[in-house]
PDB file of N, CA and C in Angstrom:
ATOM      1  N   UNK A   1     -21.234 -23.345   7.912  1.00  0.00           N
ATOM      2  CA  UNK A   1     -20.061 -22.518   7.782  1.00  0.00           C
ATOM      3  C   UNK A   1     -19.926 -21.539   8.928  1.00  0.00           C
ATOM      4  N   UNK A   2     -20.759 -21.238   9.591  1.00  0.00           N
ATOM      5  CA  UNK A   2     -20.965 -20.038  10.293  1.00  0.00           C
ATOM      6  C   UNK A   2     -21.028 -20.729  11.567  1.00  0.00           C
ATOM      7  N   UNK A   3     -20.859 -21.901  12.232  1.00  0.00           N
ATOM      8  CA  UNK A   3     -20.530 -22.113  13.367  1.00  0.00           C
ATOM      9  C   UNK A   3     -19.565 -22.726  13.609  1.00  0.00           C
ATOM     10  N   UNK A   4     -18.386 -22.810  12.929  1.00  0.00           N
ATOM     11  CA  UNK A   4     -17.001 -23.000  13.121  1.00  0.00           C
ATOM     12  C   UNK A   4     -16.214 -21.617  13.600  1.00  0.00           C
ATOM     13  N   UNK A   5     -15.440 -21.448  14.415  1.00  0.00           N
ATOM     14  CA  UNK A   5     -14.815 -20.653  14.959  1.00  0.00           C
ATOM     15  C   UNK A   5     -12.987 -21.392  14.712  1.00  0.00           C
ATOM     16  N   UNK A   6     -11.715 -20.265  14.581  1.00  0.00           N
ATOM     17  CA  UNK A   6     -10.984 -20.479  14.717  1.00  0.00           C
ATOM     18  C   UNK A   6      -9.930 -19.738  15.441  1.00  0.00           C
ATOM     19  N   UNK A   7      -8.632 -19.900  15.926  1.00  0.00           N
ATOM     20  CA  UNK A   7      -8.139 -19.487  16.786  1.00  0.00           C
ATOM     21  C   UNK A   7      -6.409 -19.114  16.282  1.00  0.00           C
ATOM     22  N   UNK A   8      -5.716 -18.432  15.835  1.00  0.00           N
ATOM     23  CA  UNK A   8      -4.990 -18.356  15.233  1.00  0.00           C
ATOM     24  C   UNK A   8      -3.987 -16.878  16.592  1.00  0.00           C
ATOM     25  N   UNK A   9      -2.965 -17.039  16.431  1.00  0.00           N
ATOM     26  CA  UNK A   9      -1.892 -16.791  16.995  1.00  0.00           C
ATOM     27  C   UNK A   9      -0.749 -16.236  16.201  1.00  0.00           C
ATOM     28  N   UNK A  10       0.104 -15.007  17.070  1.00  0.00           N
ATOM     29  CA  UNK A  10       0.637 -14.230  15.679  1.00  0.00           C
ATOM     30  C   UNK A  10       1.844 -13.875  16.598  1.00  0.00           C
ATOM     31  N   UNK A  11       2.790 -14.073  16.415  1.00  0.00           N
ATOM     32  CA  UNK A  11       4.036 -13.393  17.681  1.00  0.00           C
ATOM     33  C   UNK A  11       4.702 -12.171  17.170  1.00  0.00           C
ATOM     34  N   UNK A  12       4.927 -10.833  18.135  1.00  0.00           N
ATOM     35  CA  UNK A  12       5.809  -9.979  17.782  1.00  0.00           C
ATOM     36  C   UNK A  12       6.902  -9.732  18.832  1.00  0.00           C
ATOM     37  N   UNK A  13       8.222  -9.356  18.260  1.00  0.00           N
ATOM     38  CA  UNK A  13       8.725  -8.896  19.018  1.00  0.00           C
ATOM     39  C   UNK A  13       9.105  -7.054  19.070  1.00  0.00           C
ATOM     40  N   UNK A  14       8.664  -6.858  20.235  1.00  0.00           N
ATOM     41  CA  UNK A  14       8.503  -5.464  20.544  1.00  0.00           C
ATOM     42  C   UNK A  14       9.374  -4.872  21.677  1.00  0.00           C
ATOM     43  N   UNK A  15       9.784  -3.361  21.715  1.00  0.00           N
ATOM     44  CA  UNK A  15      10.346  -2.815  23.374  1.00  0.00           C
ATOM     45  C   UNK A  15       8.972  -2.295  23.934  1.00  0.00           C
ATOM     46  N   UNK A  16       7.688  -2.500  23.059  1.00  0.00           N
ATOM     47  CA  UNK A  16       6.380  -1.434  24.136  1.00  0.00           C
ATOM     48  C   UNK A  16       6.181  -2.127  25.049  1.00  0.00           C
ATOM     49  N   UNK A  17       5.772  -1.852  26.252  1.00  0.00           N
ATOM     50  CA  UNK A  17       5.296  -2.299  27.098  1.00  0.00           C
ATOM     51  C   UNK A  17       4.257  -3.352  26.875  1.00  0.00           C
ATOM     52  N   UNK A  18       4.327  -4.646  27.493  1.00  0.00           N
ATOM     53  CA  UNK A  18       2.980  -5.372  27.310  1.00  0.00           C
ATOM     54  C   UNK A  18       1.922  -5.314  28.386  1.00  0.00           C
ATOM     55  N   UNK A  19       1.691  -4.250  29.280  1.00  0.00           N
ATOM     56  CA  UNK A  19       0.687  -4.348  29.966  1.00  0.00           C
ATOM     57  C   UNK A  19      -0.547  -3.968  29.752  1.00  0.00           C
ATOM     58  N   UNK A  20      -0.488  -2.920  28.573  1.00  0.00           N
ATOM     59  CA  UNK A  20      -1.747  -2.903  27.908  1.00  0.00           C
ATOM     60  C   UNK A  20      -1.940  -3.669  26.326  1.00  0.00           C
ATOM     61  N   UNK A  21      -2.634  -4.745  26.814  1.00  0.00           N
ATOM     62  CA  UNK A  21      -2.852  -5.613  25.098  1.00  0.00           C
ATOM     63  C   UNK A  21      -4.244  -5.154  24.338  1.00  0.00           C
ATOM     64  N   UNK A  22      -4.833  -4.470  25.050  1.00  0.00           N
ATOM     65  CA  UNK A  22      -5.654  -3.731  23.717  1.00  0.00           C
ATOM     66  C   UNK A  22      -5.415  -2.534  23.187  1.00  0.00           C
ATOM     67  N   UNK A  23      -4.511  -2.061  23.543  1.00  0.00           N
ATOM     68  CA  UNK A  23      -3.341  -0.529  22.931  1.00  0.00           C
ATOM     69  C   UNK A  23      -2.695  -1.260  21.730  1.00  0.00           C
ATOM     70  N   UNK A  24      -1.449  -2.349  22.547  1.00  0.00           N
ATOM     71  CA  UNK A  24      -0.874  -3.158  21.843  1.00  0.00           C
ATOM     72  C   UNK A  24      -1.681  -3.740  20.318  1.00  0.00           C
ATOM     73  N   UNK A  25      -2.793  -4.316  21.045  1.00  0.00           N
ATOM     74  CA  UNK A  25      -3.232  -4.954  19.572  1.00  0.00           C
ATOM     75  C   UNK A  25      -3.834  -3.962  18.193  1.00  0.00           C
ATOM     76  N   UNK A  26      -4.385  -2.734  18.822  1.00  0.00           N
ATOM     77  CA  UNK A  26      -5.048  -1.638  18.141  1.00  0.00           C
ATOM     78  C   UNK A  26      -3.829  -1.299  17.230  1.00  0.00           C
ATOM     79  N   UNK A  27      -2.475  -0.734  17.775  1.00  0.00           N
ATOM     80  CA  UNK A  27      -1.276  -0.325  17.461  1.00  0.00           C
ATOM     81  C   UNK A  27      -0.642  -1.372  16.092  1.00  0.00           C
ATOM     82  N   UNK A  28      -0.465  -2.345  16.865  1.00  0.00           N
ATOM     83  CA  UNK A  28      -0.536  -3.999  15.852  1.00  0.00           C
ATOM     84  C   UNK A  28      -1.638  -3.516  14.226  1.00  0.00           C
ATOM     85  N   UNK A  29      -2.738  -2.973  14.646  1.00  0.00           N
ATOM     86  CA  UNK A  29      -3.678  -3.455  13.711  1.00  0.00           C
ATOM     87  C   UNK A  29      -3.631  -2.589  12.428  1.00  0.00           C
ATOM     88  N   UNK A  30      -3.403  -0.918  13.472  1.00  0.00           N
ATOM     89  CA  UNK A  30      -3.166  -0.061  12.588  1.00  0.00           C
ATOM     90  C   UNK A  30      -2.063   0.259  11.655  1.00  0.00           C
ATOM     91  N   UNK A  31      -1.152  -0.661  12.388  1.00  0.00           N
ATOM     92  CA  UNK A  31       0.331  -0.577  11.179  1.00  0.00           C
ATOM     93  C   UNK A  31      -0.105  -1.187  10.020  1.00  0.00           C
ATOM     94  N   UNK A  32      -0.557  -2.642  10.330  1.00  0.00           N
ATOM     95  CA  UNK A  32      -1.170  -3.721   9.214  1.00  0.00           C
ATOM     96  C   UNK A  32      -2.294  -2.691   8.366  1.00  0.00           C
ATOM     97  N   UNK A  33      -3.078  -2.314   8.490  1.00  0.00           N
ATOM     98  CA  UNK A  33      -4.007  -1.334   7.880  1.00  0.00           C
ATOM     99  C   UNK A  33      -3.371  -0.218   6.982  1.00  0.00           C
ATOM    100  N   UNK A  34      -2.352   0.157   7.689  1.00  0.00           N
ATOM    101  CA  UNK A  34      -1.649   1.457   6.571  1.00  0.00           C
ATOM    102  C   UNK A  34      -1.139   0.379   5.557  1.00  0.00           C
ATOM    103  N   UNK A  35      -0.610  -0.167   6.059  1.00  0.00           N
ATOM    104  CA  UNK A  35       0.380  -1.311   4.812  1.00  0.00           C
ATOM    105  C   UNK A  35      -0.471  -2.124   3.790  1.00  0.00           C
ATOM    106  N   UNK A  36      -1.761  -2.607   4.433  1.00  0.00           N
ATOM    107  CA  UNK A  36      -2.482  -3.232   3.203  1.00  0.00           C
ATOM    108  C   UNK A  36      -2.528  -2.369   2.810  1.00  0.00           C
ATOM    109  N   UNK A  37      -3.092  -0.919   3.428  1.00  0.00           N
ATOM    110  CA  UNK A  37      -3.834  -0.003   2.008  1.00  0.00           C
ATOM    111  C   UNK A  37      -3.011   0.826   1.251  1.00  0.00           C
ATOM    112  N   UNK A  38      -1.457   0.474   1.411  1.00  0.00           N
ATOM    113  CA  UNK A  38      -0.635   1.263   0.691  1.00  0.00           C
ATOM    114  C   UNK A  38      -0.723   0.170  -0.130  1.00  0.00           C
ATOM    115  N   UNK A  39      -0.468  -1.354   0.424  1.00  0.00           N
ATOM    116  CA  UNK A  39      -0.120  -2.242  -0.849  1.00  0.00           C
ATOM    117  C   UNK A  39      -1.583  -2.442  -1.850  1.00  0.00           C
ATOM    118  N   UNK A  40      -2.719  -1.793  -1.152  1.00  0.00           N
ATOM    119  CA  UNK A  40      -3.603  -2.107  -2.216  1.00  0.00           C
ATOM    120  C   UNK A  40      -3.736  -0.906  -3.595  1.00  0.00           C
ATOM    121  N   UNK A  41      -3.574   0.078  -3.004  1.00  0.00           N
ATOM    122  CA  UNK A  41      -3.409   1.425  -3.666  1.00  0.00           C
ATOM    123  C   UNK A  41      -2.186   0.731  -4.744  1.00  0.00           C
ATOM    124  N   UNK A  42      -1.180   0.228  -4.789  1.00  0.00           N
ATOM    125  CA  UNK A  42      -0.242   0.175  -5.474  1.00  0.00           C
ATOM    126  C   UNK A  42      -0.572  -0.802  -6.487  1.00  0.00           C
ATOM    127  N   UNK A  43      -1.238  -1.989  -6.156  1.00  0.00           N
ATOM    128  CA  UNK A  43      -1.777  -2.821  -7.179  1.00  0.00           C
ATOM    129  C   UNK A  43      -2.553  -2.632  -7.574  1.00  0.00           C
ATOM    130  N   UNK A  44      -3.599  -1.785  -7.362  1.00  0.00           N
ATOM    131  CA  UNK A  44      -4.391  -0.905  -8.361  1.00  0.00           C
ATOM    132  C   UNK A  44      -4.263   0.034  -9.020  1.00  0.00           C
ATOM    133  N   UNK A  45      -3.497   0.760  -8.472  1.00  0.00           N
ATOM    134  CA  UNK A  45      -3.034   2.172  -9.575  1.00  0.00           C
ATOM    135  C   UNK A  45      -1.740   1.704 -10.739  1.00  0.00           C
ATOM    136  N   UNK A  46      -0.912   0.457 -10.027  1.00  0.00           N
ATOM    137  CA  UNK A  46       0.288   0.318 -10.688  1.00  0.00           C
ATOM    138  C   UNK A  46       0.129  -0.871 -11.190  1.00  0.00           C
ATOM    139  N   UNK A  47      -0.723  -2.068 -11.097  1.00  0.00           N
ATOM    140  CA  UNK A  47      -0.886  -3.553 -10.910  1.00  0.00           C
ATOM    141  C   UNK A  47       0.650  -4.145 -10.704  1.00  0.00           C
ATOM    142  N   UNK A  48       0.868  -3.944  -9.694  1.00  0.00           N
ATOM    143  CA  UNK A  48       2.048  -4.048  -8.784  1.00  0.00           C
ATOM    144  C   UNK A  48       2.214  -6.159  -8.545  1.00  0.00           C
ATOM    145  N   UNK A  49       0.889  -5.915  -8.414  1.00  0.00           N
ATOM    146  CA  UNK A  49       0.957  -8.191  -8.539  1.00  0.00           C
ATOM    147  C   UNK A  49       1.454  -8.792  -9.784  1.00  0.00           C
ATOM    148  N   UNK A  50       1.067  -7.881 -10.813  1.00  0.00           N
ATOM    149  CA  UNK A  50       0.969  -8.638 -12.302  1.00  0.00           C
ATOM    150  C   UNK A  50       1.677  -8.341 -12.912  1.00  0.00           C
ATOM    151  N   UNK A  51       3.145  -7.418 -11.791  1.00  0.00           N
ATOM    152  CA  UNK A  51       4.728  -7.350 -12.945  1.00  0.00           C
ATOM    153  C   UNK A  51       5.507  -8.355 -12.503  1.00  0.00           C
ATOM    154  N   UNK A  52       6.602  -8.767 -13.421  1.00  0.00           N
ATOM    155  CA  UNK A  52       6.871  -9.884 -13.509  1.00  0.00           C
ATOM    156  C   UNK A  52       8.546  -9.720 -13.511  1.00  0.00           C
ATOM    157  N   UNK A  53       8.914  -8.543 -13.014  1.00  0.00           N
ATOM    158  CA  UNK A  53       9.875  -8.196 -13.099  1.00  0.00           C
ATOM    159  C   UNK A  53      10.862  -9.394 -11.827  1.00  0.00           C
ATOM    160  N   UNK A  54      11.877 -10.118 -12.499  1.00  0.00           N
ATOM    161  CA  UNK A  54      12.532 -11.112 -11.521  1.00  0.00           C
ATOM    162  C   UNK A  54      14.521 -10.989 -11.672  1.00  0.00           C
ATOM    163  N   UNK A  55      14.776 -10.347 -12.235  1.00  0.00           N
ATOM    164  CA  UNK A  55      16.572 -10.366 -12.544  1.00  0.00           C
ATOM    165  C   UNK A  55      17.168  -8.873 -11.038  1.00  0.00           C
ATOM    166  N   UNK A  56      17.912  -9.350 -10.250  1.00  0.00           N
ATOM    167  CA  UNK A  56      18.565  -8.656  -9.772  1.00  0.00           C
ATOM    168  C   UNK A  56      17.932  -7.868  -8.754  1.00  0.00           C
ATOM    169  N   UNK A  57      18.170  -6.452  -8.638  1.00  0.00           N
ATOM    170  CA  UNK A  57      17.340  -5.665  -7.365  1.00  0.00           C
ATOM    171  C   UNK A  57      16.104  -5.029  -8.292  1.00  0.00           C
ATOM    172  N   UNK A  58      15.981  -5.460  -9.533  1.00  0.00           N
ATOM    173  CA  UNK A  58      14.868  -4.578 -10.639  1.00  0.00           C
ATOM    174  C   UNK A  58      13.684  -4.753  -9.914  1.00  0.00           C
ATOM    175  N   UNK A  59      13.363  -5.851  -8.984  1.00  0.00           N
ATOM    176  CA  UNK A  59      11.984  -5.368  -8.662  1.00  0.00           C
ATOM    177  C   UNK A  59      12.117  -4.455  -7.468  1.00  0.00           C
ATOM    178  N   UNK A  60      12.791  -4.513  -6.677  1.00  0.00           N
ATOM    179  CA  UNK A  60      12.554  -3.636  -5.387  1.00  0.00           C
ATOM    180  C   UNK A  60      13.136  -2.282  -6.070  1.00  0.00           C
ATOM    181  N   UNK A  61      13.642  -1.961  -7.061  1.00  0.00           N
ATOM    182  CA  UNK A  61      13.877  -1.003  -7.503  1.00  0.00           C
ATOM    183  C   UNK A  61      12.487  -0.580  -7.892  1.00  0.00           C
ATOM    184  N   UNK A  62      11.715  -0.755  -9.160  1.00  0.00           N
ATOM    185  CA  UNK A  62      10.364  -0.965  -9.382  1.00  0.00           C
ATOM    186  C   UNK A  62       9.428  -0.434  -8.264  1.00  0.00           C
ATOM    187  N   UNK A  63       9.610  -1.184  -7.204  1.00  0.00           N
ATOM    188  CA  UNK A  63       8.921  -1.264  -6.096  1.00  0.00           C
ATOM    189  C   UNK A  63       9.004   0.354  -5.234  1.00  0.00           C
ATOM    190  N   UNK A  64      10.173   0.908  -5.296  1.00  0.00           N
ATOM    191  CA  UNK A  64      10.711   2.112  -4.784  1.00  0.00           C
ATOM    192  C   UNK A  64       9.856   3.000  -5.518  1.00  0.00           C
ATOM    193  N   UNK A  65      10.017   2.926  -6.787  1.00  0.00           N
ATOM    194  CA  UNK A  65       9.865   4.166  -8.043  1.00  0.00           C
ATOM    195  C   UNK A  65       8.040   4.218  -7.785  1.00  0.00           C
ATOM    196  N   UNK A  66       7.634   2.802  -7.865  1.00  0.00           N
ATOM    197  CA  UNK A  66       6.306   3.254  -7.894  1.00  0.00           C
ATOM    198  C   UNK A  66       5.390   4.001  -6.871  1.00  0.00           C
ATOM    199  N   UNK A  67       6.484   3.502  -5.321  1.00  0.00           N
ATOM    200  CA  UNK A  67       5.725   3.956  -4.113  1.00  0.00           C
ATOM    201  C   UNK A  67       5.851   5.565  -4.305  1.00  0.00           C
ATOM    202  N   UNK A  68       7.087   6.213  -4.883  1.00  0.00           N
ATOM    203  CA  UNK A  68       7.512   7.632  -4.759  1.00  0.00           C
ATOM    204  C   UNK A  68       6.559   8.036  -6.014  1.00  0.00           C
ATOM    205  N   UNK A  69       5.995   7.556  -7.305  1.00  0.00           N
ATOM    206  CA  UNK A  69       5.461   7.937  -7.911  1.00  0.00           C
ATOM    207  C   UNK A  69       3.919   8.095  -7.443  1.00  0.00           C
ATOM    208  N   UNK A  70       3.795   6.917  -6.823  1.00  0.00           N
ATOM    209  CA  UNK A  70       2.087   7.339  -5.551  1.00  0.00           C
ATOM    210  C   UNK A  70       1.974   8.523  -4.815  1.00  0.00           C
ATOM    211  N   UNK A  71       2.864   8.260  -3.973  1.00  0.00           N
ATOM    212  CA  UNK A  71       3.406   9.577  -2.825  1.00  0.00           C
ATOM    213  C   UNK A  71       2.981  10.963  -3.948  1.00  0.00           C
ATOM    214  N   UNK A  72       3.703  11.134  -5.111  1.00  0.00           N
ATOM    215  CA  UNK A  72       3.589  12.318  -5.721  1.00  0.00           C
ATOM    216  C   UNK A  72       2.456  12.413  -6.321  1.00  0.00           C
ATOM    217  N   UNK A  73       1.760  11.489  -6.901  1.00  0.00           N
ATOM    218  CA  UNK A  73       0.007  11.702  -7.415  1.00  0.00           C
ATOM    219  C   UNK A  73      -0.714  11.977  -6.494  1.00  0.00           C
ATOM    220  N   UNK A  74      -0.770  11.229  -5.654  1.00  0.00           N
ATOM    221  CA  UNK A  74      -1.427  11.792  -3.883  1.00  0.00           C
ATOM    222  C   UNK A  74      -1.388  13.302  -3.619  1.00  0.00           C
ATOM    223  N   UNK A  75       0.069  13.509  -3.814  1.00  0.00           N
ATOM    224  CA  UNK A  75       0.321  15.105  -3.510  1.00  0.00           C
ATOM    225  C   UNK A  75      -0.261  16.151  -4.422  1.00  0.00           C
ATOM    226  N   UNK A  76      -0.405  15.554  -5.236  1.00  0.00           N
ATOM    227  CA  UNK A  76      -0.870  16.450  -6.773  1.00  0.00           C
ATOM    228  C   UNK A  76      -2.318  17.283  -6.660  1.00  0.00           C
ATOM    229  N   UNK A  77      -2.143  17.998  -6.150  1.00  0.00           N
ATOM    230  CA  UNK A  77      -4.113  18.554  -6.232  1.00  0.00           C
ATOM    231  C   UNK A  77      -4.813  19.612  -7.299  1.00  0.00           C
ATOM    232  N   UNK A  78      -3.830  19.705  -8.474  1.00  0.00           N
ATOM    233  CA  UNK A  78      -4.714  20.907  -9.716  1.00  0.00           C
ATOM    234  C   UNK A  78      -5.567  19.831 -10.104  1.00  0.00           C
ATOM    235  N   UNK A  79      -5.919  18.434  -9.660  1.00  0.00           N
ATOM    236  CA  UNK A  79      -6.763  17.362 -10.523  1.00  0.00           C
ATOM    237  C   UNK A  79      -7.636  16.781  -9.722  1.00  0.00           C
ATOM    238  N   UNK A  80      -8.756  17.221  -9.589  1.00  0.00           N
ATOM    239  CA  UNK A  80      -9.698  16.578  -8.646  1.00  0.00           C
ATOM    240  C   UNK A  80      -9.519  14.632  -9.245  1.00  0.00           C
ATOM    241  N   UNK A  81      -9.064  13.986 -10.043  1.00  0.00           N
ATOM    242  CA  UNK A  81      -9.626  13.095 -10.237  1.00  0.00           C
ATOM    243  C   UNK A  81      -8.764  11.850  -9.625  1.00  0.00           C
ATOM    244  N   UNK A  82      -8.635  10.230  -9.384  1.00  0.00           N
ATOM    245  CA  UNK A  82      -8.100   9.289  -8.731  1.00  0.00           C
ATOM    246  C   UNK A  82      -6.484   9.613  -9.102  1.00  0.00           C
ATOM    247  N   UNK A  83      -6.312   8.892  -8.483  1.00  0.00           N
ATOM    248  CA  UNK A  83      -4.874   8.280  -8.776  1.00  0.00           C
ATOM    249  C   UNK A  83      -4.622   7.588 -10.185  1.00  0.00           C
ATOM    250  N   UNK A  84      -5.575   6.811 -11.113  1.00  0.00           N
ATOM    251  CA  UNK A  84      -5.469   6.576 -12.236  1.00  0.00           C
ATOM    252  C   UNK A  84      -5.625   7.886 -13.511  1.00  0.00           C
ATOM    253  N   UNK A  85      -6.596   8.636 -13.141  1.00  0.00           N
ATOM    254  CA  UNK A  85      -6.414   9.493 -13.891  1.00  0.00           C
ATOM    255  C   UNK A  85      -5.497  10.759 -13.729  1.00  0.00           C
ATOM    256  N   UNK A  86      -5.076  10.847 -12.650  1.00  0.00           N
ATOM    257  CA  UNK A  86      -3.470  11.834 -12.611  1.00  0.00           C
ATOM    258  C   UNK A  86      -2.389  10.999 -13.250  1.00  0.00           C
ATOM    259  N   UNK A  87      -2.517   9.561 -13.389  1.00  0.00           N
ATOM    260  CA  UNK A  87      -1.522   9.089 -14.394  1.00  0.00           C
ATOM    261  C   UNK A  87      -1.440   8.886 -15.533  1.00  0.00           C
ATOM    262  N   UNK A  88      -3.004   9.209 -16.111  1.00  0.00           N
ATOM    263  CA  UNK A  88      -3.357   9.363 -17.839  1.00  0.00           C
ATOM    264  C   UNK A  88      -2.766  10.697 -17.920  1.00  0.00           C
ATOM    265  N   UNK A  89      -3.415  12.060 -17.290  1.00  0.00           N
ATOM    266  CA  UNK A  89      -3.021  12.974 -17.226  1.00  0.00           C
ATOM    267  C   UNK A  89      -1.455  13.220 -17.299  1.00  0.00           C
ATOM    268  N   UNK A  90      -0.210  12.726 -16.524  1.00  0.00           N
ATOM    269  CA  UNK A  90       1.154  12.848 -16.797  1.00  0.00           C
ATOM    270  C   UNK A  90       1.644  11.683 -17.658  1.00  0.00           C
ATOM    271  N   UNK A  91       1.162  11.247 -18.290  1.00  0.00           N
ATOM    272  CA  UNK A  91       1.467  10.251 -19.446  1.00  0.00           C
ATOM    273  C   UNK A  91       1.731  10.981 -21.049  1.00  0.00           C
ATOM    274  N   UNK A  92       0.715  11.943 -21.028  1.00  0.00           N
ATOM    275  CA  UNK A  92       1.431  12.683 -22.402  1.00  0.00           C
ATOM    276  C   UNK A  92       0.164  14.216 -22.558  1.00  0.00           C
ATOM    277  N   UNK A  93       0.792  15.179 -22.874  1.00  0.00           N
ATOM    278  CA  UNK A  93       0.213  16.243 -23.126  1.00  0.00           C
ATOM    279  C   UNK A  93      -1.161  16.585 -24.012  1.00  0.00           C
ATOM    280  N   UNK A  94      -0.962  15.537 -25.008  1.00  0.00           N
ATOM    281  CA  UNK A  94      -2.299  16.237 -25.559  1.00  0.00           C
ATOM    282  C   UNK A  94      -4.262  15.599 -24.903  1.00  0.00           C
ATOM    283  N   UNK A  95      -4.050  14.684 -23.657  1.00  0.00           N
ATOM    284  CA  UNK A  95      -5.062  15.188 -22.971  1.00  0.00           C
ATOM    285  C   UNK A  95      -5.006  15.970 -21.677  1.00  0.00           C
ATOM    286  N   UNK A  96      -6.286  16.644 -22.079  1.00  0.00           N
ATOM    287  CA  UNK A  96      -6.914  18.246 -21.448  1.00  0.00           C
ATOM    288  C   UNK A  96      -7.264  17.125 -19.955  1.00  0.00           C
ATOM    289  N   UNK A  97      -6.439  17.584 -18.693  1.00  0.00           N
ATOM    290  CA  UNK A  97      -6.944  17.515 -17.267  1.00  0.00           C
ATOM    291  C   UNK A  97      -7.241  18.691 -16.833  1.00  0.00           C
TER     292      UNK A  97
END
């Protein structure tokens, strides 16, 4: 398994300059990096894979509400605890955060 190598190819179109391609690719890498880890944050705090929502704009609607509902647990700091438990916490009053 470990001495197969593969070679895979990815095209963008960009206005940056292409004379530096290890800026370029770093730049490339780090967009991809914020975006998985927003999309992973979201399917874990929200299980964002396992809704099933399919009629009309309801999922990208969905999709909106939950990112702005992240954004605001993130922001939230009277709660030392994850992102799952700031959402037990605003789910209903009678548990003590």
């Amino acid at each position: 398994m470990g001495d197969k190598t593969s070679t895979e190819y990815r095209y963008y179109i960009t206005d940056l300059p292409a004379d530096n391609a290890s800026g370029l690719l770093a730049y490339i890498r780090g967009h991809w990096g914020v975006e998985n880890n927003l999309h992973w944050c979201l399917d874990i705090s929200f299980r964002e894979d396992d809704c099933r929502i399919r009629k009309g704009h309801a999922a990208e609607n969905f999709s909106r509400l939950s990112r702005i509902a992240l954004n605001l647990l993130k922001s939230e700091k009277t709660n030392d605890g994850g992102i799952k438990t700031k959402r037990l916490c605003c789910g209903g009053d009678t548990i003590i955060c």
